[in-house]
Each structure stands twice: as C-alpha cells, then as structure tokens.
C-alpha atoms as a PDB file:
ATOM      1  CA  UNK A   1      42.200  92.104  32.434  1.00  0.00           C
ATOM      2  CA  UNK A   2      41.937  90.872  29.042  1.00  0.00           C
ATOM      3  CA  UNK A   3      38.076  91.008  27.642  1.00  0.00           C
ATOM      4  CA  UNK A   4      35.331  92.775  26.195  1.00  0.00           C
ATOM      5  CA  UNK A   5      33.745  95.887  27.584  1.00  0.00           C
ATOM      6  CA  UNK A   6      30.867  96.824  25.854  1.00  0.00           C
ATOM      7  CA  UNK A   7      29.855 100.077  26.146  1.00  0.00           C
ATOM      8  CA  UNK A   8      26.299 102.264  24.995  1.00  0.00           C
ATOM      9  CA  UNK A   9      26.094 105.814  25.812  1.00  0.00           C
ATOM     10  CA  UNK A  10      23.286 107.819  25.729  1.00  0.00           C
ATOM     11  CA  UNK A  11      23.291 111.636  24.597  1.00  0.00           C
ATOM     12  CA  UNK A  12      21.451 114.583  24.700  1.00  0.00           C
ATOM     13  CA  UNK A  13      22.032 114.616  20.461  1.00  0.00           C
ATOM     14  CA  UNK A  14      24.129 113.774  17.985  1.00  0.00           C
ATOM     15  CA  UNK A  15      26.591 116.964  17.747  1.00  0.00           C
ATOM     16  CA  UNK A  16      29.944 115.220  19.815  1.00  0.00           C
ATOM     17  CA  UNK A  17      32.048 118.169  19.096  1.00  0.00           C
ATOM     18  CA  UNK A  18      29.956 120.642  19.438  1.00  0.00           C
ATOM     19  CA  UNK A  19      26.919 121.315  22.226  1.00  0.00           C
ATOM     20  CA  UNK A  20      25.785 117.539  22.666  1.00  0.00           C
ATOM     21  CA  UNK A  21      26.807 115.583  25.807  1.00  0.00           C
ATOM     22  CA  UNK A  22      26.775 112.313  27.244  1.00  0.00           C
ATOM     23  CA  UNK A  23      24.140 111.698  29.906  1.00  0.00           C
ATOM     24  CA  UNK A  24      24.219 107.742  30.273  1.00  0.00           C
ATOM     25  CA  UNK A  25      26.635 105.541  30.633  1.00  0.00           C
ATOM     26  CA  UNK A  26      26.119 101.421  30.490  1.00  0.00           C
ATOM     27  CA  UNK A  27      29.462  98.739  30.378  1.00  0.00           C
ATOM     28  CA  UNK A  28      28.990  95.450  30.469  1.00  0.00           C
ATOM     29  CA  UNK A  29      32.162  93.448  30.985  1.00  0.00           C
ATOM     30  CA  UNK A  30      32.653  89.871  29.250  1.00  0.00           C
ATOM     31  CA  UNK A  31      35.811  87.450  29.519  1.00  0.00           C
ATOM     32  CA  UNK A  32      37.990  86.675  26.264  1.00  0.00           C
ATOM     33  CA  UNK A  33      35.188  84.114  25.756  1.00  0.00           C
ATOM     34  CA  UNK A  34      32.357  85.495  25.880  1.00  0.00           C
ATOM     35  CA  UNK A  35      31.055  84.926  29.447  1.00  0.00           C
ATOM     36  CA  UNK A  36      29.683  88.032  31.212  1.00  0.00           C
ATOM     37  CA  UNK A  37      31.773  89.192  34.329  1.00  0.00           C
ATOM     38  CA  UNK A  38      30.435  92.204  35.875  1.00  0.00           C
ATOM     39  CA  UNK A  39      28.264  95.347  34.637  1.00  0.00           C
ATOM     40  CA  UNK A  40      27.986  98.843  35.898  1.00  0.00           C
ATOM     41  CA  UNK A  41      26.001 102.330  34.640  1.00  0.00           C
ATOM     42  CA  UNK A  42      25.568 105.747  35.935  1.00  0.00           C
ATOM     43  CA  UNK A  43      23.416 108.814  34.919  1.00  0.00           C
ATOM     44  CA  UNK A  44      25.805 111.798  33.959  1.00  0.00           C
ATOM     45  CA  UNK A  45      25.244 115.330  34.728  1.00  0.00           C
ATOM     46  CA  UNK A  46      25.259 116.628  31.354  1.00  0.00           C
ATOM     47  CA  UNK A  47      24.936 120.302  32.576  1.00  0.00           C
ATOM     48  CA  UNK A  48      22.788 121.357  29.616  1.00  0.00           C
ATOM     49  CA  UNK A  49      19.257 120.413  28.726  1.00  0.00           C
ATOM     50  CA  UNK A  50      18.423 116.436  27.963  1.00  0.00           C
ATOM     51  CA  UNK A  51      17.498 116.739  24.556  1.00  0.00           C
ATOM     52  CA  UNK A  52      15.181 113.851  23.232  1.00  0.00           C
ATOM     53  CA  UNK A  53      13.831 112.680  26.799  1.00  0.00           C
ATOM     54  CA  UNK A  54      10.733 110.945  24.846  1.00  0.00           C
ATOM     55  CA  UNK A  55      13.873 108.704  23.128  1.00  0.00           C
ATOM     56  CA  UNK A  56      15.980 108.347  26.234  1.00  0.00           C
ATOM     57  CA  UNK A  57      13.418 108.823  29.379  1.00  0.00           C
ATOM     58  CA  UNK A  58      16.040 109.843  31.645  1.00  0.00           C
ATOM     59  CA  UNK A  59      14.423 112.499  34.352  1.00  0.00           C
ATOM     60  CA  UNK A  60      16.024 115.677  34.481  1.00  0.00           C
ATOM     61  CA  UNK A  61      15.970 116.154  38.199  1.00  0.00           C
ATOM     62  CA  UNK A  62      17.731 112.589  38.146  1.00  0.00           C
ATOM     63  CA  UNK A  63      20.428 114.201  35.752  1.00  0.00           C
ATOM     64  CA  UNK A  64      21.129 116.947  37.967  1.00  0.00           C
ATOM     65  CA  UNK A  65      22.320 114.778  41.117  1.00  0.00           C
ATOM     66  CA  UNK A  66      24.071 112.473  38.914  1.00  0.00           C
ATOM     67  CA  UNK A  67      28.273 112.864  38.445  1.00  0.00           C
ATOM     68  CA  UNK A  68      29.748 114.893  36.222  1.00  0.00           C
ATOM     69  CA  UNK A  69      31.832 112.687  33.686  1.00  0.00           C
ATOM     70  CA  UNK A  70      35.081 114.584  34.917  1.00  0.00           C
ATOM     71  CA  UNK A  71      33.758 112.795  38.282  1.00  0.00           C
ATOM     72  CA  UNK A  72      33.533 108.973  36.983  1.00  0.00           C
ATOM     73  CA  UNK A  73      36.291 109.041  34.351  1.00  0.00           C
ATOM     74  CA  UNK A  74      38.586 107.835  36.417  1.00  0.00           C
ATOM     75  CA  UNK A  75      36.217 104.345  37.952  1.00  0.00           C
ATOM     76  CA  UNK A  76      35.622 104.279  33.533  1.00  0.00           C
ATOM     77  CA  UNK A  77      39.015 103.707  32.684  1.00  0.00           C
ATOM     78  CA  UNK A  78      39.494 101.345  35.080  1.00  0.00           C
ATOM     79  CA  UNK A  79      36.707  99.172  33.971  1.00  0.00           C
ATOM     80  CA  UNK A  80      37.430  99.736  30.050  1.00  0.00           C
ATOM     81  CA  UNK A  81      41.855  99.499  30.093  1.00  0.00           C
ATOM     82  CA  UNK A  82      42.774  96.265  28.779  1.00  0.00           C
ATOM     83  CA  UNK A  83      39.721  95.051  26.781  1.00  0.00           C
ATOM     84  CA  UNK A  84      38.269  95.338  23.363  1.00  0.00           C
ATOM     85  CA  UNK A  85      35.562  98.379  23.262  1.00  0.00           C
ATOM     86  CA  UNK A  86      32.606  97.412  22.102  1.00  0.00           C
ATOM     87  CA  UNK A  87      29.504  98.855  20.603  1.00  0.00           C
ATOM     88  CA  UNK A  88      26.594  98.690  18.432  1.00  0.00           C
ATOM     89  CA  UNK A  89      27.157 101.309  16.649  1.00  0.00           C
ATOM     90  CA  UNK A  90      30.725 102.133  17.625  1.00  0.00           C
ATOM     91  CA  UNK A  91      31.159 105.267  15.208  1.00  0.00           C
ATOM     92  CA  UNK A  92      28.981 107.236  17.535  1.00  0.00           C
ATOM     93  CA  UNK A  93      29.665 105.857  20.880  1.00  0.00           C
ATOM     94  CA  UNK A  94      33.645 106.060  20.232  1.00  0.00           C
ATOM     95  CA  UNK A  95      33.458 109.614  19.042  1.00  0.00           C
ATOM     96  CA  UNK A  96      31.197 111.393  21.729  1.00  0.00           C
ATOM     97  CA  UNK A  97      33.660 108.838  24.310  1.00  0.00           C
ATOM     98  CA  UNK A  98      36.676 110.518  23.086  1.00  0.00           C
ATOM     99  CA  UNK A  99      35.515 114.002  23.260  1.00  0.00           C
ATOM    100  CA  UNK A 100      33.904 113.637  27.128  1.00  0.00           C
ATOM    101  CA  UNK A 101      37.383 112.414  27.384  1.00  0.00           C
ATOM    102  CA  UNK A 102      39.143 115.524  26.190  1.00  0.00           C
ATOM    103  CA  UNK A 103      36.138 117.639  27.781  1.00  0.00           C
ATOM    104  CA  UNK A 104      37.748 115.963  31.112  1.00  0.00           C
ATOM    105  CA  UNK A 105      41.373 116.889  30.680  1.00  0.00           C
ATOM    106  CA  UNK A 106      42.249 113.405  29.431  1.00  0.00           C
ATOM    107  CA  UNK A 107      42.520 113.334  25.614  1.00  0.00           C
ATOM    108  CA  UNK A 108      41.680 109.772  24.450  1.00  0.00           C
ATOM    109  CA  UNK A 109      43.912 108.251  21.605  1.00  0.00           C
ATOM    110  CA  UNK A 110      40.977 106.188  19.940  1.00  0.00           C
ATOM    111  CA  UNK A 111      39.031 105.632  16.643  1.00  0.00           C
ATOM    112  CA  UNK A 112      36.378 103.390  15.697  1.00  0.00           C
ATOM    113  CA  UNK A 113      38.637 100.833  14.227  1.00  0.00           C
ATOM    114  CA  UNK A 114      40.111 100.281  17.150  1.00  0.00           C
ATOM    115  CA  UNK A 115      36.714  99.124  18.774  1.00  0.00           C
ATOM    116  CA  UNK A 116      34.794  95.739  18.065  1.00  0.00           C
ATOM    117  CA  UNK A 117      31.023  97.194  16.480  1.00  0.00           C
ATOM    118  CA  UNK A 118      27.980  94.631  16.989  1.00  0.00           C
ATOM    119  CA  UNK A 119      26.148  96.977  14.421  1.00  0.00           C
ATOM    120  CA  UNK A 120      28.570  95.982  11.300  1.00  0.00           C
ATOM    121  CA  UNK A 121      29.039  92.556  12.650  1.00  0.00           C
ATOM    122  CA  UNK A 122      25.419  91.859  12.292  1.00  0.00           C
ATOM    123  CA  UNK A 123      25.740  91.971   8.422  1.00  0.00           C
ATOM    124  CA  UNK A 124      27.871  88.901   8.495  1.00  0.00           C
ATOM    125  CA  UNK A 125      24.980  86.658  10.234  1.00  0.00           C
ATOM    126  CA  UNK A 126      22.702  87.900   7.386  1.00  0.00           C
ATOM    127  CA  UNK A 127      20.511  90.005  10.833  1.00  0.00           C
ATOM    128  CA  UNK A 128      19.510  93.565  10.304  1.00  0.00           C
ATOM    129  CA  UNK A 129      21.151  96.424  11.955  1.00  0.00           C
ATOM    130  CA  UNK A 130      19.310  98.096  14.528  1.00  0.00           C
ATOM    131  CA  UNK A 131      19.538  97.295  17.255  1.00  0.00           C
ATOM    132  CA  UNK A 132      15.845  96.104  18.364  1.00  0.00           C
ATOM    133  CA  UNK A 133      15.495  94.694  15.397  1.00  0.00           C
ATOM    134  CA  UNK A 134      18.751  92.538  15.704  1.00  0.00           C
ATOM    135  CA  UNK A 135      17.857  91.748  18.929  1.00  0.00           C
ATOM    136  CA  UNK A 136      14.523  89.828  17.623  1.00  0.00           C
ATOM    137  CA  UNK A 137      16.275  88.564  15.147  1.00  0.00           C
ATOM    138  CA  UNK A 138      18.836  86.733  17.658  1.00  0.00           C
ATOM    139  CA  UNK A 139      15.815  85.788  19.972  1.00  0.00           C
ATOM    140  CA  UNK A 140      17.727  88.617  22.585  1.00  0.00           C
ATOM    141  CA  UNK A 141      15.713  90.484  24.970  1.00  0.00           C
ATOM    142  CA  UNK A 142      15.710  94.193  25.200  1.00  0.00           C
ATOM    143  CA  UNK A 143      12.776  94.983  27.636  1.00  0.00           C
ATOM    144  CA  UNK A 144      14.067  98.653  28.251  1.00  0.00           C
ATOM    145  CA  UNK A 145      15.611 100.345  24.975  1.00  0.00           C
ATOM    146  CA  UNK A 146      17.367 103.960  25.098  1.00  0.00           C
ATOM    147  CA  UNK A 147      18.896 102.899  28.824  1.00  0.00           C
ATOM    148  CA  UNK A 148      22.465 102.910  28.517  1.00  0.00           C
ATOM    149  CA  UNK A 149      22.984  99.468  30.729  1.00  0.00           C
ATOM    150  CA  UNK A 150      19.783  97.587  28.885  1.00  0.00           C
ATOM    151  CA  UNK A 151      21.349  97.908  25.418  1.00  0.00           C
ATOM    152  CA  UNK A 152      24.586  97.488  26.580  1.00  0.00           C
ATOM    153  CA  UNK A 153      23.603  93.926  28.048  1.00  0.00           C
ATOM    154  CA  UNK A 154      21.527  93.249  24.893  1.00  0.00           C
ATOM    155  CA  UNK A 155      25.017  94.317  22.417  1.00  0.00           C
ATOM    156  CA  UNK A 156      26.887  91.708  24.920  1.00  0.00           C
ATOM    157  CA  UNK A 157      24.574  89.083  24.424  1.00  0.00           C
ATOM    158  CA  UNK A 158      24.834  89.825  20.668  1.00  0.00           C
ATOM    159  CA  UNK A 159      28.672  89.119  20.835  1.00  0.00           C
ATOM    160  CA  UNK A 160      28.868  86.291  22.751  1.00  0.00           C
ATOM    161  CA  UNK A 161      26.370  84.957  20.068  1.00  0.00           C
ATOM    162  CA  UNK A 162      28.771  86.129  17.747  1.00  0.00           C
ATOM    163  CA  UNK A 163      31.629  84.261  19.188  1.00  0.00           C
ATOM    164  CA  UNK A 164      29.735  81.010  19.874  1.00  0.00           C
ATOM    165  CA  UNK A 165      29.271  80.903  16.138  1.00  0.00           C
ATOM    166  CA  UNK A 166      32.710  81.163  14.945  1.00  0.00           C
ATOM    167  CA  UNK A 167      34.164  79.446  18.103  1.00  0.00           C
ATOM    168  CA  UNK A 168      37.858  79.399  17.240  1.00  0.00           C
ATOM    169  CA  UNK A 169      38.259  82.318  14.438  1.00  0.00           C
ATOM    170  CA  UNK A 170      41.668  83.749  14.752  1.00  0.00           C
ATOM    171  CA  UNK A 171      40.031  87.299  14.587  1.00  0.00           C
ATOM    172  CA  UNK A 172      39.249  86.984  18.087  1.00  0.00           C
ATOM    173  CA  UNK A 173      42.458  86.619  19.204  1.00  0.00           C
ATOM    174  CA  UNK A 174      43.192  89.310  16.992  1.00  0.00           C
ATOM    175  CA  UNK A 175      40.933  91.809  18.702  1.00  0.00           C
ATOM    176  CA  UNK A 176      41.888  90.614  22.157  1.00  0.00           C
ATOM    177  CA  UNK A 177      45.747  91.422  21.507  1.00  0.00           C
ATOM    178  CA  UNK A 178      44.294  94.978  20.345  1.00  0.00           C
ATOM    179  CA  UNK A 179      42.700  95.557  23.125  1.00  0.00           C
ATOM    180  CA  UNK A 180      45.324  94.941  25.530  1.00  0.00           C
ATOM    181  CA  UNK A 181      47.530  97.103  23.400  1.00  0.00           C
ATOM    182  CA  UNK A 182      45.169 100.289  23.704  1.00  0.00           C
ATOM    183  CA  UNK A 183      46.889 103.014  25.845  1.00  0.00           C
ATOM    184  CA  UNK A 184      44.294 104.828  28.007  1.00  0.00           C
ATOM    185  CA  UNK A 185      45.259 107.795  30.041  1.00  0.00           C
ATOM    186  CA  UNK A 186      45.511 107.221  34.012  1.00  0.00           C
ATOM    187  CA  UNK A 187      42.833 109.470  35.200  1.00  0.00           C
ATOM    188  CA  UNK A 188      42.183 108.781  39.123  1.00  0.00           C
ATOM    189  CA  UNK A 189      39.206 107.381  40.510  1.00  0.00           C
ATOM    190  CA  UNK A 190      36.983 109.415  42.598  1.00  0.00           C
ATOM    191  CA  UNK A 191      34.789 108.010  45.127  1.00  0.00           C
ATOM    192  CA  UNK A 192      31.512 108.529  43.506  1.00  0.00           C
ATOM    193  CA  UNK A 193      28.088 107.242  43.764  1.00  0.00           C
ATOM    194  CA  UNK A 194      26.630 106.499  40.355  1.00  0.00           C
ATOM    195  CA  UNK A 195      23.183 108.054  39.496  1.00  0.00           C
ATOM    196  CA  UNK A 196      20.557 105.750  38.879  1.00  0.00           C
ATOM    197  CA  UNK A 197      17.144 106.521  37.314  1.00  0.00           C
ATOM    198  CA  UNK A 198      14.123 107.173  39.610  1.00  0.00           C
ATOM    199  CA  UNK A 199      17.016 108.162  42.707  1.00  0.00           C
ATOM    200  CA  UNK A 200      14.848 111.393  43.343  1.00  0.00           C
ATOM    201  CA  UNK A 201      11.769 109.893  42.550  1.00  0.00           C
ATOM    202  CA  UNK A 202      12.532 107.296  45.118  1.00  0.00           C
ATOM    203  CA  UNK A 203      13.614 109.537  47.496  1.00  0.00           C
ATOM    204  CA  UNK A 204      10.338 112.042  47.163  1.00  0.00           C
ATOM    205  CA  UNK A 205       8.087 108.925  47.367  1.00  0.00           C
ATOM    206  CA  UNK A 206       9.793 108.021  51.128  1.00  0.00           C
ATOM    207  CA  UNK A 207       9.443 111.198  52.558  1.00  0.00           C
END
C-alpha cells in the first residue's frame, strides 16, 4: 500500500557492521497524506549484551524472550514494502536495517537516499535537529524517549507536520513513487508474538 512507514530502531551501539545489534523495533504506518494507519513494535533478541540500558531502558530478561530479527523479518517487510522509509535520523536506522537484513539471509538493496529523514527535514522549518528538541519545537509530545514505538510516533507526527505545511509540493509525490518502486526481498512471515517491555515483569508480578 502506498505510504509512509516510519521506522526508529534501537541498538545496543553504534558499530552496524561490526558487534552492535538491533534490540527495538517501532513502525508507525501513515497514508500518502499524512494520516496515521496502524503502528506496531517488538523487543528483539539481540543475543549479546544491551549496551547503554541507562539510554534505552529495555530489561534484559525482556530481551531474552523477545524474537530474534531472523524471526520477525518476514511480518517487517510486510509492513515496510511499498512505502517511503522514514526516519529521524535515517543514516543510522537504514544502515544497522540493512545489515540485520543481511544478518537474516535477506540482503537489503537500500541506502539512505532512498529513505525520507525527519532529522534533515527539520532544517528546512528553521527547528533544531534532535529529536526532543524538535519535538518541543513542533509542540509534539515525546513522553517516553529511547522506545523504539514512542519516537517513531513522535518522527510521524513530525512528517505529517511536514506535509501539512507544504500541502501540494510535488516532492511528495516524488517520494511516494520511490517508495513503491523499492524492491524488498520476500522473506516469510512467521507467526510470532512480539516482545513488549515489562512481559516478564508482568508475568513475575502475577504469580
């Protein structure tokens, strides 16, 4: 379906190609104008060590239970084939992307310009580029930073701010007929539960 899936990832570090990992993912999906559609995150088993948990908070013991990537590549695709990526901050989220992708047996033909970045757009409306401090600028709430689906849903609100206030630039079209043209691989989708945080915590406080 033709869109916007905004994406934020969260990682055990910065090193994509080397011993750094994905451990969160957050999509948010929007409609070729800007309305939101549908969202969806998971925890991923990293199967190494979380790195900065003080940054990210995710629980180890919550990692562990979660899906490998290999496990929710396939329900990933599905959500992302067909719509402009989106990030803030796309260098790093398309670059540890494609290498969980070739990690998972499903090498990913995809750069940064091929993605929509909230980050760089932010220069045009004269805001700063962090993304908190973006986010104040915009008057968008982000009420739980370093989770994967929270700034997701605060880069999505950043767009369709975005396209409200050039409501009818041909550059959208532009970026819509790019996304559709993006070939993604065909991994299958597994029937997996995502991980959520606090699942063991939850599940120790009912016993």
């Amino acid at each position: 379906m033709t869109g916007f899936a905004v994406i934020d990832l969260e990682t055990t570090g910065f090193a994509y190609n080397h011993t750094d990992r994905v451990c969160e993912v957050g999509v948010v999906l929007l409609d070729r104008d800007g309305e939101r559609e549908h969202a969806w995150t998971t925890l991923v088993n990293s199967q190494r060590d979380l790195g900065a948990q003080h940054v990210h908070g995710i629980d180890a013991t919550d990692a562990r239970v979660a899906p490998l990537f290999e496990d929710i590549v396939g329900e990933l695709t599905e959500l992302l084939t067909g719509r402009v990526l989106v990030a803030h901050n796309t260098v790093f989220d398309t670059a540890f992307l494609a290498a969980e992708y070739a990690r998972a047996g499903w090498p990913l033909d995809l750069t940064h310009e091929m993605t929509l970045c909230t980050m760089r757009l932010a220069g045009q409306f004269g805001a700063p580029a962090k993304l908190g401090a973006c986010c104040d600028f915009f008057g968008v709430p982000l009420s739980d930073a370093h989770a994967a689906l929270a700034d997701a849903e605060a880069a999505a609100e950043l767009l369709a701010i975005y396209m409200a206030e050039t409501r009818g630039d041909p550059a959208w079209t532009h970026w819509l007929e790019l996304g559709a043209s993006l070939r993604w691989p065909t991994p299958p989708r597994k029937p997996v539960t995502p991980g959520l945080r606090g699942t063991t915590r939850a599940g120790s406080e009912a016993l």
